[in-house]
Protein backbone atom coordinates (compact mmCIF):
# COMPACT_ATOMS: atom_id res chain seq x y z
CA UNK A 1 83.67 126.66 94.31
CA UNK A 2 84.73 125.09 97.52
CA UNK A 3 84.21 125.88 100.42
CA UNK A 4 86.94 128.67 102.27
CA UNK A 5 88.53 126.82 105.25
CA UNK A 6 87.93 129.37 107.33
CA UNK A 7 84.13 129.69 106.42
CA UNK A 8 83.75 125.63 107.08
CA UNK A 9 85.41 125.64 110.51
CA UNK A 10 83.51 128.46 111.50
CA UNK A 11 80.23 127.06 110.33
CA UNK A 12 81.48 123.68 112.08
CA UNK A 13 81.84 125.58 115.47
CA UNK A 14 79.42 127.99 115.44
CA UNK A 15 76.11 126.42 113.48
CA UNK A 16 73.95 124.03 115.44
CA UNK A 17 72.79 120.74 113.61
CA UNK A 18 69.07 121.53 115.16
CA UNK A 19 67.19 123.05 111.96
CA UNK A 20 68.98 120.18 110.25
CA UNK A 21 67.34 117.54 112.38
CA UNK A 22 63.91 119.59 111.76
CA UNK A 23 63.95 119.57 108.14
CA UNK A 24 64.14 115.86 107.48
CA UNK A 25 61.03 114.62 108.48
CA UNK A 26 61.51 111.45 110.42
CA UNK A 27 65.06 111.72 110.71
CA UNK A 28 67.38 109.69 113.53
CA UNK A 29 69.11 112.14 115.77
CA UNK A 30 71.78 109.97 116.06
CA UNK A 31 72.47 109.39 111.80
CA UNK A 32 72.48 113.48 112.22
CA UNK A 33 75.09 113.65 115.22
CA UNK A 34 77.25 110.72 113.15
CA UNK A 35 77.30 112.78 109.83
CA UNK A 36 78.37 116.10 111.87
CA UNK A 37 81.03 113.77 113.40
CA UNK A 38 82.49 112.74 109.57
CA UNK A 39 82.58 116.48 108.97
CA UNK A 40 84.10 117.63 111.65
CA UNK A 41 86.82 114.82 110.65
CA UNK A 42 87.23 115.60 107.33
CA UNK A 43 87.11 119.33 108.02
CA UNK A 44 89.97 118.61 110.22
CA UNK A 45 92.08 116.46 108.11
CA UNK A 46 91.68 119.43 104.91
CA UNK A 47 93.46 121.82 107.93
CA UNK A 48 95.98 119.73 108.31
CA UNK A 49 96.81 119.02 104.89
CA UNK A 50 96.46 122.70 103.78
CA UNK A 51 99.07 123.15 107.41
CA UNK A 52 101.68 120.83 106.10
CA UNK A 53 101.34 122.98 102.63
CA UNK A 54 102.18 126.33 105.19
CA UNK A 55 104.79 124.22 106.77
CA UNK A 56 106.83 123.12 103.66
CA UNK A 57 106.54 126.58 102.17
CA UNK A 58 107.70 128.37 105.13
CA UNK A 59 110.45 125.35 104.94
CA UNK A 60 111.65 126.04 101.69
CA UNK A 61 111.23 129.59 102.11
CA UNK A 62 113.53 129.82 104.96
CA UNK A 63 116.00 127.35 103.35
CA UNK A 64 115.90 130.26 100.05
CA UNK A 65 116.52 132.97 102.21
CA UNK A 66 119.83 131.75 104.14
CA UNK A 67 121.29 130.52 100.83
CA UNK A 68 120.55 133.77 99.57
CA UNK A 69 122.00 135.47 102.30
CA UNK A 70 124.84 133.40 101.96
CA UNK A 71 125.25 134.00 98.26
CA UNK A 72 125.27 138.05 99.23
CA UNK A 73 127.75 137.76 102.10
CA UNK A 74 130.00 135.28 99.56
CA UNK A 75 130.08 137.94 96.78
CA UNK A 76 130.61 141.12 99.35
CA UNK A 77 133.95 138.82 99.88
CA UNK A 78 134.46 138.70 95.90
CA UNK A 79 134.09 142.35 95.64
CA UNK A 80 136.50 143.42 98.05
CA UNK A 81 139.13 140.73 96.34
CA UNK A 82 138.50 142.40 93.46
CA UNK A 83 138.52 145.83 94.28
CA UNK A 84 141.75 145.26 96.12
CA UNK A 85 143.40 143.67 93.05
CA UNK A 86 142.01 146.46 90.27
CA UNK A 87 139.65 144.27 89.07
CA UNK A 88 136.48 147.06 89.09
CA UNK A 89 134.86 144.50 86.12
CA UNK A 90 135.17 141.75 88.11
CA UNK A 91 133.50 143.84 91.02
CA UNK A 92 130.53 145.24 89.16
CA UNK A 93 129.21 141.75 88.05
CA UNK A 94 129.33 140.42 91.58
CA UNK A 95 127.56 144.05 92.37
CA UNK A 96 125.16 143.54 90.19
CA UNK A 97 124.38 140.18 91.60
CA UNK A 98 124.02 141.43 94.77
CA UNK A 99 121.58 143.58 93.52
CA UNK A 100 119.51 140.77 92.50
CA UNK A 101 119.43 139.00 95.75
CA UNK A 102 118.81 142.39 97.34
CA UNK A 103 115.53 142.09 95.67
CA UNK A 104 114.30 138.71 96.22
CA UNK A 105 115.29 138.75 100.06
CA UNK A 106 112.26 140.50 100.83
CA UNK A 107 109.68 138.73 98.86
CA UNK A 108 111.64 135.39 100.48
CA UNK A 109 111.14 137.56 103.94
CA UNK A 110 106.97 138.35 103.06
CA UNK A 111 106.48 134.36 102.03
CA UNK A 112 107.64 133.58 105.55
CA UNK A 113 105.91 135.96 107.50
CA UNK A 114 102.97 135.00 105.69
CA UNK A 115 103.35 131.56 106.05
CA UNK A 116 103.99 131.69 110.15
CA UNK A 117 100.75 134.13 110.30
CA UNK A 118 98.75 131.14 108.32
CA UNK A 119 100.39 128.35 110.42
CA UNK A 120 99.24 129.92 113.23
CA UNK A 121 95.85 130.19 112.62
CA UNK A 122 95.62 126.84 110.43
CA UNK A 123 96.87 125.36 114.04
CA UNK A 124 93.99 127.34 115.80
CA UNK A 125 91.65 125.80 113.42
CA UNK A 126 92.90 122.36 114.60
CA UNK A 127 92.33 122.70 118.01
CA UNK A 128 89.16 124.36 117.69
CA UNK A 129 87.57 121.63 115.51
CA UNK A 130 89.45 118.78 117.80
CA UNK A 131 87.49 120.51 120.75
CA UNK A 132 84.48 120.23 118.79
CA UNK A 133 84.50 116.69 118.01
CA UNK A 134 84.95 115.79 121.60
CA UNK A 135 81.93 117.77 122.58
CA UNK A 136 80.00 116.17 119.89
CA UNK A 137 81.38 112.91 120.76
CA UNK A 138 80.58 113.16 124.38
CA UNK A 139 76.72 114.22 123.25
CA UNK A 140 76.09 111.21 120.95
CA UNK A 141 77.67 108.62 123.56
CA UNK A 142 74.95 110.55 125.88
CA UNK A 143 72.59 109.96 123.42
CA UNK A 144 72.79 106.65 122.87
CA UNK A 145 72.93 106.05 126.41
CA UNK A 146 69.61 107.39 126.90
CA UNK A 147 68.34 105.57 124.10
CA UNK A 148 69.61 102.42 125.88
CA UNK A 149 68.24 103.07 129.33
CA UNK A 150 64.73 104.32 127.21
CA UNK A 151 64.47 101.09 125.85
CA UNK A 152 65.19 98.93 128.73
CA UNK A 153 62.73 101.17 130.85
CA UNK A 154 59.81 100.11 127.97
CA UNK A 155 61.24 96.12 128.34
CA UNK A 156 60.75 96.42 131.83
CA UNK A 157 56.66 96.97 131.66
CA UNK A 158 54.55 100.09 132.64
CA UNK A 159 55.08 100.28 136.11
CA UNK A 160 58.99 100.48 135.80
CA UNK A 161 58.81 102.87 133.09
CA UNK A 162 56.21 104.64 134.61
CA UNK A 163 58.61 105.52 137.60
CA UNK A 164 61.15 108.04 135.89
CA UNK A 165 61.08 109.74 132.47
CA UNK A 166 59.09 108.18 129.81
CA UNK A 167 61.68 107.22 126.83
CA UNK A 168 60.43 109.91 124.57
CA UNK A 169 60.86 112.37 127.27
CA UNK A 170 64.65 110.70 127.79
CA UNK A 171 65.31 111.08 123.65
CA UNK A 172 63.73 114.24 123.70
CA UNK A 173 66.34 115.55 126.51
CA UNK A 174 69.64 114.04 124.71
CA UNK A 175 68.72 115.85 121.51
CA UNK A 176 68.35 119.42 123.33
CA UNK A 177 72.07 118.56 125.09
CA UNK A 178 73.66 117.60 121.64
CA UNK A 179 71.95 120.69 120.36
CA UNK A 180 72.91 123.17 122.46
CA UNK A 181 76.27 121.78 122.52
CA UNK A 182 75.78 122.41 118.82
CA UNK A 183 75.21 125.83 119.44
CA UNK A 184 78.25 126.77 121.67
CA UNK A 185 81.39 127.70 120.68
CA UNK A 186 84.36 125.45 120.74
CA UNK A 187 85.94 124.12 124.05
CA UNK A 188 90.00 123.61 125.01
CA UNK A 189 91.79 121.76 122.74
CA UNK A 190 93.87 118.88 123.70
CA UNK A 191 92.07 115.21 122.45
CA UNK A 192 94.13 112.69 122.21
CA UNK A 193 94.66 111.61 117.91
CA UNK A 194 93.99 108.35 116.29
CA UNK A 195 96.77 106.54 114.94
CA UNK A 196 96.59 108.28 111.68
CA UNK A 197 96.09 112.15 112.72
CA UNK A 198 99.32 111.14 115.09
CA UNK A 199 101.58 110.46 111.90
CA UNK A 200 100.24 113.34 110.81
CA UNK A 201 101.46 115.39 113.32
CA UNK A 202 104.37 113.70 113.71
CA UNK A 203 105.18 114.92 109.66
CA UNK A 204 104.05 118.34 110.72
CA UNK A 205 106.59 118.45 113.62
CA UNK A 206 109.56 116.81 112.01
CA UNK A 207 108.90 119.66 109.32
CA UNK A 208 108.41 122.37 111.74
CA UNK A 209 111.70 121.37 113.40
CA UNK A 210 113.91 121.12 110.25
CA UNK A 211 112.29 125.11 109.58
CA UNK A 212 113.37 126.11 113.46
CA UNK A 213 116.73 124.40 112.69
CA UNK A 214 117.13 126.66 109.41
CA UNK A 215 115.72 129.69 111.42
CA UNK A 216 118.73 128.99 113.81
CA UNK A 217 121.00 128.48 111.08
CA UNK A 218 120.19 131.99 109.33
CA UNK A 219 120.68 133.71 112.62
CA UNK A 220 123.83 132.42 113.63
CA UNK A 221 125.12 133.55 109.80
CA UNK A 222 123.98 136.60 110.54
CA UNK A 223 125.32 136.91 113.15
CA UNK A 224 128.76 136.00 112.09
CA UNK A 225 128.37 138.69 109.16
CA UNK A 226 127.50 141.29 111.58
């Protein structure tokens, strides 16, 4: 079964890659950080695909729900046509109908609540795993710097090295920083996206726009009904 969303991004922000580095025997620190990075990215690209899922149902949802509304207010016009003109027949199948809507409008009302409740937290999950990848980030590019400045300490001969921290000491000190970054929780959102998260979120705003825009819509109809 795979793995709950919210179970991933929690694991993602909360675990710490450290017992991971332990168990593989020999393993590069930095092929570790770099695989955490790829999950992280496709943990974050699953949220937003599973968001733009919330977003078109809360859409279409709120698109049901005026036209429903509209349907009701349209046949409590046909009723009192028909009650005015004798026409009780006429009056009890548009009643009837009415009915029917009567019932739906607050399963249509449930689907949206549910859906802004998920978008909300789907959008939390964004930000919190976006934080996370730029902490990560910021730890590997530290990582490899040290690695750099390691290696150019050994090039240099004993005596240079021999005047600061010896390279292992240097590794040694980059993988405790990406750990305990590891081990912290998430930081403030707010990274800028590549080109193709931006279209993404570009989709996700056009969508949550045209569901504002329908929001607006409903009101003002109800408004005028009132």
């Amino acid at each position: 079964m795979k793995e709950a969303i919210s179970t991933r991004v929690g694991r993602l922000i909360a675990g710490s890659v450290n017992a991971l580095i332990n168990a593989v025997e020999d393993a590069a620190p930095e092929m570790v950080m770099e695989q955490a990075l790829r999950e992280i990215d496709g943990a974050t690209d699953d949220v937003r695909a599973e968001l733009g899922k919330v977003l078109a149902t809360r859409h279409l949802a709120t698109k049901r729900l005026a036209e429903e509304n509209q349907k009701h207010e349209t046949l409590g016009d046909q009723i009192e046509l028909a009650v005015a003109q004798n026409r009780e027949d006429l009056a009890e199948a548009a009643i009837a109908k009415q009915f029917d809507i009567e019932a739906q409008i607050p399963v249509l009302e449930n689907a949206i609540t549910e859906a802004q409740s998920q978008q909300k937290e789907l959008e939390g999950y964004v930000a919190a795993l976006t934080a996370r990848r730029r902490e990560l980030e910021g730890e590997l590019q530290q990582f490899r710097a040290a690695q750099k400045a390691a290696a150019a300490a050994q090039a240099a001969g004993g005596a240079a090295a021999g005047s600061g921290p010896s390279p292992a000491r240097r590794v040694s000190e980059a993988e405790t920083a990406f750990s305990r970054v590891m081990q912290r929780a998430g930081g403030v959102p707010g990274s800028t996206p590549s080109g193709a998260d931006a279209a993404r979120l570009a989709e996700l705003e056009a969508l949550s726009r045209a569901n504002r825009i329908q929001e607006r819509l409903a009101q003002i109809k109800s408004k005028k009904a009132d």
